[in-house]
N, C-alpha and C. Protein backbone atom coordinates (compact mmCIF):
# COMPACT_ATOMS: atom_id res chain seq x y z
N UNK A 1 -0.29 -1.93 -55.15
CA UNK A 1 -0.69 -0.80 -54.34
C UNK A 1 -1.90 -0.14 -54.98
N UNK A 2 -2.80 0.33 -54.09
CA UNK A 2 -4.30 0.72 -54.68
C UNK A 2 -3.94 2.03 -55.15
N UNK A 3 -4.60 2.38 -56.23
CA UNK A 3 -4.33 3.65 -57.34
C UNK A 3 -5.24 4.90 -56.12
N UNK A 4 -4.44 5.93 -56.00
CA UNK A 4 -4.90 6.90 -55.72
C UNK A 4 -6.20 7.74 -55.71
N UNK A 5 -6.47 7.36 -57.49
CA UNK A 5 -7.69 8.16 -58.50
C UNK A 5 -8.86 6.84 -58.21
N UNK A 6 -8.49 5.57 -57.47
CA UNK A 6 -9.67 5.17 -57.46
C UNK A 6 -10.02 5.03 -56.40
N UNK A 7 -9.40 5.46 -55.11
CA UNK A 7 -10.00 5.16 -53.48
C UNK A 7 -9.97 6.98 -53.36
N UNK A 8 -9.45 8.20 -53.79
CA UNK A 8 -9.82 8.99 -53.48
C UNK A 8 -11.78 9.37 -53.52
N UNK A 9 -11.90 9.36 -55.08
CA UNK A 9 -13.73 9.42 -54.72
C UNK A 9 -14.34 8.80 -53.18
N UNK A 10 -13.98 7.52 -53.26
CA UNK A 10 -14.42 7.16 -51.70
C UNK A 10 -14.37 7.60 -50.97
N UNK A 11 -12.75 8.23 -50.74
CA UNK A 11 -12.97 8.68 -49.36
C UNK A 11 -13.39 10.28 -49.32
N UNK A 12 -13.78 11.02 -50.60
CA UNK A 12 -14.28 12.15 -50.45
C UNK A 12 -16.05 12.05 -49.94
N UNK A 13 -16.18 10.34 -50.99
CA UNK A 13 -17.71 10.25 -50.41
C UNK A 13 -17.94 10.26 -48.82
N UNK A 14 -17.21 9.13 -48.23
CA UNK A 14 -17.29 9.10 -47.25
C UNK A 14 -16.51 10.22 -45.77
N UNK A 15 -16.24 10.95 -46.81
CA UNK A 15 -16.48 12.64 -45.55
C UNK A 15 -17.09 13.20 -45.83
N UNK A 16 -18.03 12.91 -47.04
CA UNK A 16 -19.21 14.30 -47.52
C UNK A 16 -20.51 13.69 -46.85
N UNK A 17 -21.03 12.47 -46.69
CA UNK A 17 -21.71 11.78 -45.86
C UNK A 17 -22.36 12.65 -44.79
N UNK A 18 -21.37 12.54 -43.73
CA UNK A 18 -21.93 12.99 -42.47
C UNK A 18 -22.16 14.15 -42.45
N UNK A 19 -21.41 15.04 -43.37
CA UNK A 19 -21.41 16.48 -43.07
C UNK A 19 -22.90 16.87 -44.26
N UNK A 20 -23.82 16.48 -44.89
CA UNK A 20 -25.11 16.70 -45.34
C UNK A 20 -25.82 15.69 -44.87
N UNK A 21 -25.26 14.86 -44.50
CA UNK A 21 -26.77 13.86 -43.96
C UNK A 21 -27.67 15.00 -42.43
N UNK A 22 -28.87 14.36 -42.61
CA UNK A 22 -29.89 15.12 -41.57
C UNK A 22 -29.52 14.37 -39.87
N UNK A 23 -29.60 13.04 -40.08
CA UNK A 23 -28.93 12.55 -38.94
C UNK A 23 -27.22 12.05 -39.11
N UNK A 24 -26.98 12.85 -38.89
CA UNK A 24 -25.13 12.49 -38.71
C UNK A 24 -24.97 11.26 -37.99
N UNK A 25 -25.39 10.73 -36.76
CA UNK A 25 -24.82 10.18 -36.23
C UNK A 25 -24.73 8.78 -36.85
N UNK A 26 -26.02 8.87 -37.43
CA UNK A 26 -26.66 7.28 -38.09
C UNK A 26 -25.84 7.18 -39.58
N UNK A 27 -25.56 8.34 -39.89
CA UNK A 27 -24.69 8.61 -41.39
C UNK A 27 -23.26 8.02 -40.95
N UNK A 28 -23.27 8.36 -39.67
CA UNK A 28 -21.33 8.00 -39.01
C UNK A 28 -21.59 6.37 -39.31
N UNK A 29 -22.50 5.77 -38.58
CA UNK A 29 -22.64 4.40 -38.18
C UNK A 29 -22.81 3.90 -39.68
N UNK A 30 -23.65 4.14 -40.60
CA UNK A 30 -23.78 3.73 -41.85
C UNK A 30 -22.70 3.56 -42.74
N UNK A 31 -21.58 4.63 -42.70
CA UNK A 31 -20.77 4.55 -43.33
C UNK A 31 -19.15 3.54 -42.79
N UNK A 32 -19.32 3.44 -41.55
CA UNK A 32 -18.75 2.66 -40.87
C UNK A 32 -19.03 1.46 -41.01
N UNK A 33 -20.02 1.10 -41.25
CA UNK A 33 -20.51 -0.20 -41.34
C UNK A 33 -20.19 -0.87 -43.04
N UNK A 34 -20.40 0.23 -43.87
CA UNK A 34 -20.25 0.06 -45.27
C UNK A 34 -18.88 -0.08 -45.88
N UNK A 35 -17.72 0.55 -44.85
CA UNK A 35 -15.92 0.61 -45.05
C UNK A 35 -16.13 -1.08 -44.31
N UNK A 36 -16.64 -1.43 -43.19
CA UNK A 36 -15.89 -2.84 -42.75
C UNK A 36 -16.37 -3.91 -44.24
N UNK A 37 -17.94 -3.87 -44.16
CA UNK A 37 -18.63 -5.02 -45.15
C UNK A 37 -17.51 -5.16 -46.15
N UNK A 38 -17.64 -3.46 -47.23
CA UNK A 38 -16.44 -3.91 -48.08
C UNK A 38 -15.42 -4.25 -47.95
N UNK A 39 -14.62 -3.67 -47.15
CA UNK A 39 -13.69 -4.55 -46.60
C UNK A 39 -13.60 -6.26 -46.16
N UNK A 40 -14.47 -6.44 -45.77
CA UNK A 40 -14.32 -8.00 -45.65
C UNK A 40 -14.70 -8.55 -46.63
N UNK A 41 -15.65 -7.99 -47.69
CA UNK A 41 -15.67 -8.91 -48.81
C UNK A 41 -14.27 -8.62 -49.41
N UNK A 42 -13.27 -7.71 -49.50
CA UNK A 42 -12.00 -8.06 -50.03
C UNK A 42 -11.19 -9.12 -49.14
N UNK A 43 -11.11 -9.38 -48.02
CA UNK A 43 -10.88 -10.33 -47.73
C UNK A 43 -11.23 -11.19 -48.44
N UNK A 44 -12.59 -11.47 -48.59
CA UNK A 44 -13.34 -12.94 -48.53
C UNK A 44 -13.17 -13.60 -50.26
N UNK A 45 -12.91 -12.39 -51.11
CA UNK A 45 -12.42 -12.46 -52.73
C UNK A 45 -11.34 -12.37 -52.51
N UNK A 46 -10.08 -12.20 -51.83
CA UNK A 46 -8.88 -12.65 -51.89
C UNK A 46 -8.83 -14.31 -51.83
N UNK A 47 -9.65 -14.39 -50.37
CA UNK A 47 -8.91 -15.69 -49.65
C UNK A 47 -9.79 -16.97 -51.41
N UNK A 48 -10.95 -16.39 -51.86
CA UNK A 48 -11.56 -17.03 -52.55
C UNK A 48 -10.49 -17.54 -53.88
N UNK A 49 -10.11 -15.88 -54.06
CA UNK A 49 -9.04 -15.61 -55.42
C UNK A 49 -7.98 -16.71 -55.29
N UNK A 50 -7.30 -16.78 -54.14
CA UNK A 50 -6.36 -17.70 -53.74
C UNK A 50 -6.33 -18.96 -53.74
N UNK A 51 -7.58 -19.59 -53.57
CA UNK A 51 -8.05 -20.70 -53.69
C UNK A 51 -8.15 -21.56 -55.12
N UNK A 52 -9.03 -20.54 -56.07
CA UNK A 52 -9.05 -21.14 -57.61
C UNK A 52 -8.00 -20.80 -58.23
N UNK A 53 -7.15 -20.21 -57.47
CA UNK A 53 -5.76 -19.80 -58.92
C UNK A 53 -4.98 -20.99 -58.30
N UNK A 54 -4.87 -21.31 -56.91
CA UNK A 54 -3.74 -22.66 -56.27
C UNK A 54 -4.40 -24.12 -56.93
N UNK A 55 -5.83 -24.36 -57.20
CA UNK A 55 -6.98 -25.30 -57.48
C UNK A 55 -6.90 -25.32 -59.07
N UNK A 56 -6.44 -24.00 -59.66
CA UNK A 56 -6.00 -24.37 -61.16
C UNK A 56 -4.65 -24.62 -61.14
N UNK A 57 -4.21 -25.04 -60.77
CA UNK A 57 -2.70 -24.94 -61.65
C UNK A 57 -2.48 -26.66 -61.86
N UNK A 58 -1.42 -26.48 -62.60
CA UNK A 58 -1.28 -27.86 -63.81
C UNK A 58 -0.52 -28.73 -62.43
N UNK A 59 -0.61 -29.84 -62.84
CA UNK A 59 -0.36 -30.87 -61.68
C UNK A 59 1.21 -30.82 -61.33
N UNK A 60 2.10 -30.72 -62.33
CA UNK A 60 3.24 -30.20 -62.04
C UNK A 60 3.97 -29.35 -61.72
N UNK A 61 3.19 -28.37 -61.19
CA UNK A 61 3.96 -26.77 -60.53
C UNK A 61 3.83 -27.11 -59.01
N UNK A 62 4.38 -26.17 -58.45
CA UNK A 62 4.54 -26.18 -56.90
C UNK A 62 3.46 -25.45 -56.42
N UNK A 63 2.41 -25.71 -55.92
CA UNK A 63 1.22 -25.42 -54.83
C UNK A 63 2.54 -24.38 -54.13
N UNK A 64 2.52 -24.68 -53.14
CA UNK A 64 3.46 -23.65 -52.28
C UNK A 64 3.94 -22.38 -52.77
N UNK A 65 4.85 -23.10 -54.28
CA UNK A 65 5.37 -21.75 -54.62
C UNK A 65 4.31 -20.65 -54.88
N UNK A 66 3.75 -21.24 -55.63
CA UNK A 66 2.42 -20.25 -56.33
C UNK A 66 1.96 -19.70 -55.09
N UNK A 67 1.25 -20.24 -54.13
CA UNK A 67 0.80 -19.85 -53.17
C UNK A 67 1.64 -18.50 -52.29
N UNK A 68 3.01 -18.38 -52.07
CA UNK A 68 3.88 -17.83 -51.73
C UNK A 68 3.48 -16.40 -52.97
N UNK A 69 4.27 -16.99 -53.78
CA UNK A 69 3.49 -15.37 -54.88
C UNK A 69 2.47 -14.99 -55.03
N UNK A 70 1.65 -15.85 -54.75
CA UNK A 70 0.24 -14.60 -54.66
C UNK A 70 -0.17 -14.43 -53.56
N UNK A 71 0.22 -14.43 -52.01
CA UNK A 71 0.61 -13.87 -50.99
C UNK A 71 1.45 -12.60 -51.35
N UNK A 72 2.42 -13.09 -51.97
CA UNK A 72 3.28 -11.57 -51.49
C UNK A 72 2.35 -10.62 -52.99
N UNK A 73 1.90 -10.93 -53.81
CA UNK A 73 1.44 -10.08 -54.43
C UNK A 73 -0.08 -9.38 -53.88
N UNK A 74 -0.81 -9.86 -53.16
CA UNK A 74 -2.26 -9.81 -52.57
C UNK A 74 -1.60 -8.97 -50.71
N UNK A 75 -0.39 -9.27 -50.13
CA UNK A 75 -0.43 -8.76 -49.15
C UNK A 75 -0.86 -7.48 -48.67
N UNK A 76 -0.58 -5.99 -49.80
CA UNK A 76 -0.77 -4.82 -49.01
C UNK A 76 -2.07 -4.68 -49.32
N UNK A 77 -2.99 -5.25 -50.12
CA UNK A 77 -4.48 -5.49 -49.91
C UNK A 77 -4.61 -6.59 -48.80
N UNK A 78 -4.02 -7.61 -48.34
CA UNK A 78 -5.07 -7.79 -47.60
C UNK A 78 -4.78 -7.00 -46.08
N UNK A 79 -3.24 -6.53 -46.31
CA UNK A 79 -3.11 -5.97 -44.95
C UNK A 79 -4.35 -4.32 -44.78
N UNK A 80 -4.23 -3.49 -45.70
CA UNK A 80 -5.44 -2.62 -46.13
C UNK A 80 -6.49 -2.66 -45.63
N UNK A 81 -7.17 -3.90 -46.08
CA UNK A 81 -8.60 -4.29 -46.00
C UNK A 81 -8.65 -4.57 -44.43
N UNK A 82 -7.65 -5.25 -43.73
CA UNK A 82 -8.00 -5.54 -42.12
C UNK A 82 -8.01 -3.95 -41.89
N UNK A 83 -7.07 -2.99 -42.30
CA UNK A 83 -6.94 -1.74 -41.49
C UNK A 83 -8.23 -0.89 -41.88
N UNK A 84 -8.75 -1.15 -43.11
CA UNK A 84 -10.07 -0.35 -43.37
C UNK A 84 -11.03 -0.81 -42.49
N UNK A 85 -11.15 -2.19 -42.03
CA UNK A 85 -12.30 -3.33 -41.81
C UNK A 85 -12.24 -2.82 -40.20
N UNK A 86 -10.82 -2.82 -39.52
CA UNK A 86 -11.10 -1.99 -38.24
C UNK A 86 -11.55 -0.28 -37.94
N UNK A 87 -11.30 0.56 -38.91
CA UNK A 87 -11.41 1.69 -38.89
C UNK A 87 -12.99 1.73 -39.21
N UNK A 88 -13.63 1.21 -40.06
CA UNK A 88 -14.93 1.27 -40.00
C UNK A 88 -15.64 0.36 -38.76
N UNK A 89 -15.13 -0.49 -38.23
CA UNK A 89 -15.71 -1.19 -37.04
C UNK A 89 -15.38 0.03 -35.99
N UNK A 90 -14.90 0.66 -35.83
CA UNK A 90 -14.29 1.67 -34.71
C UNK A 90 -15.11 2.67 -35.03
N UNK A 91 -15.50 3.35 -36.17
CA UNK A 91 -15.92 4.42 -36.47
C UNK A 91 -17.80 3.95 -36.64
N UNK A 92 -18.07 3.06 -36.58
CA UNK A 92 -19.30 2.11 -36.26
C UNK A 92 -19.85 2.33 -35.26
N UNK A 93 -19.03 2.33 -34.00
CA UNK A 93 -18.79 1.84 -32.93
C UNK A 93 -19.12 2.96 -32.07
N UNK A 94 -18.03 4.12 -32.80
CA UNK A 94 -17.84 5.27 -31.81
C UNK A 94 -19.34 6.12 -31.96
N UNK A 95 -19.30 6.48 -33.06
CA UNK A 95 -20.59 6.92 -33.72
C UNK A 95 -22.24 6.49 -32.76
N UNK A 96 -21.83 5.17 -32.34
CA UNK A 96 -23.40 4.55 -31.89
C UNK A 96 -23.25 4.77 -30.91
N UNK A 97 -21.97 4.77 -30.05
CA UNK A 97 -21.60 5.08 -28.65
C UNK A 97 -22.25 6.24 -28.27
N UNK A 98 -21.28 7.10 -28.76
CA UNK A 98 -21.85 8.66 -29.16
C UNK A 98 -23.12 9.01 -29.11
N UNK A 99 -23.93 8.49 -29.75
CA UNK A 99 -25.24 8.41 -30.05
C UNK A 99 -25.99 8.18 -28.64
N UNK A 100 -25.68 7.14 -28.33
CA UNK A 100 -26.30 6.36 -26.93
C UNK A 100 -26.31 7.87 -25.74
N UNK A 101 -25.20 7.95 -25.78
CA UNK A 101 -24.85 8.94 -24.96
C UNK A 101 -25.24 10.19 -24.40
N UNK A 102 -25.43 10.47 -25.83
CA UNK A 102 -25.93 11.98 -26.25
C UNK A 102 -27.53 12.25 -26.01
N UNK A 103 -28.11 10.63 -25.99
CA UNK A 103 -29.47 10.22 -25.65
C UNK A 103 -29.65 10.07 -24.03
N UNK A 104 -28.67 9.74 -23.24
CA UNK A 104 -28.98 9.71 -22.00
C UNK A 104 -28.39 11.18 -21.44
N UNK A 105 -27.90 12.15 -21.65
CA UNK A 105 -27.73 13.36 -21.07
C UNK A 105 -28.94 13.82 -21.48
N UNK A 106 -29.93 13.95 -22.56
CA UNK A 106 -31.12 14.62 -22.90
C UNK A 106 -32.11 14.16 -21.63
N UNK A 107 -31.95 12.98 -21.25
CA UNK A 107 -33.41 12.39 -20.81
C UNK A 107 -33.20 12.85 -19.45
């Protein structure tokens, strides 16, 4: 389970963001964009991680088993990382929507 003291800074960064940036909306989209990326690179260093630890092991252990334990040890990261990876795709999303929007009531 991810330590408290090290995803809090983040997410203080990422509410202090929008509220001093000059363009908010592009600060929304930026930071949205920056929660999915990282997020999928934890995916992409899991599924990697998973690979050379199953690719090392001694010829006589069980592939499967191993594989099975570092599943259940890697799961509430990788389940995490999909839920961060959509919340910044959504908050990406809404942000540019928003944006669009706010541009065609002006004109």
């Amino acid at each position: 389970m991810p330590s408290f003291w090290s995803t809090a800074p983040i997410v203080v960064a990422a509410a202090l963001v929008p509220l001093v940036a000059v363009r908010r909306r592009r600060a929304l989209v930026a930071v949205g964009i920056g929660l999915a990326v990282g997020a999928a690179a934890v995916r992409v260093l899991v599924a990697v991680g998973r690979s050379r630890t199953l690719d090392g092991l001694p010829p006589d252990s069980d592939p499967s088993a191993a594989g099975a334990v570092y599943d259940a040890l890697t799961d509430v990261l990788s389940t995490a990382s999909w839920a961060v990876l959509a919340l910044g795709l959504a908050l990406a999303l809404g942000a540019w929507l928003a944006g669009r929007s706010a541009a065609r009531r002006r004109a």
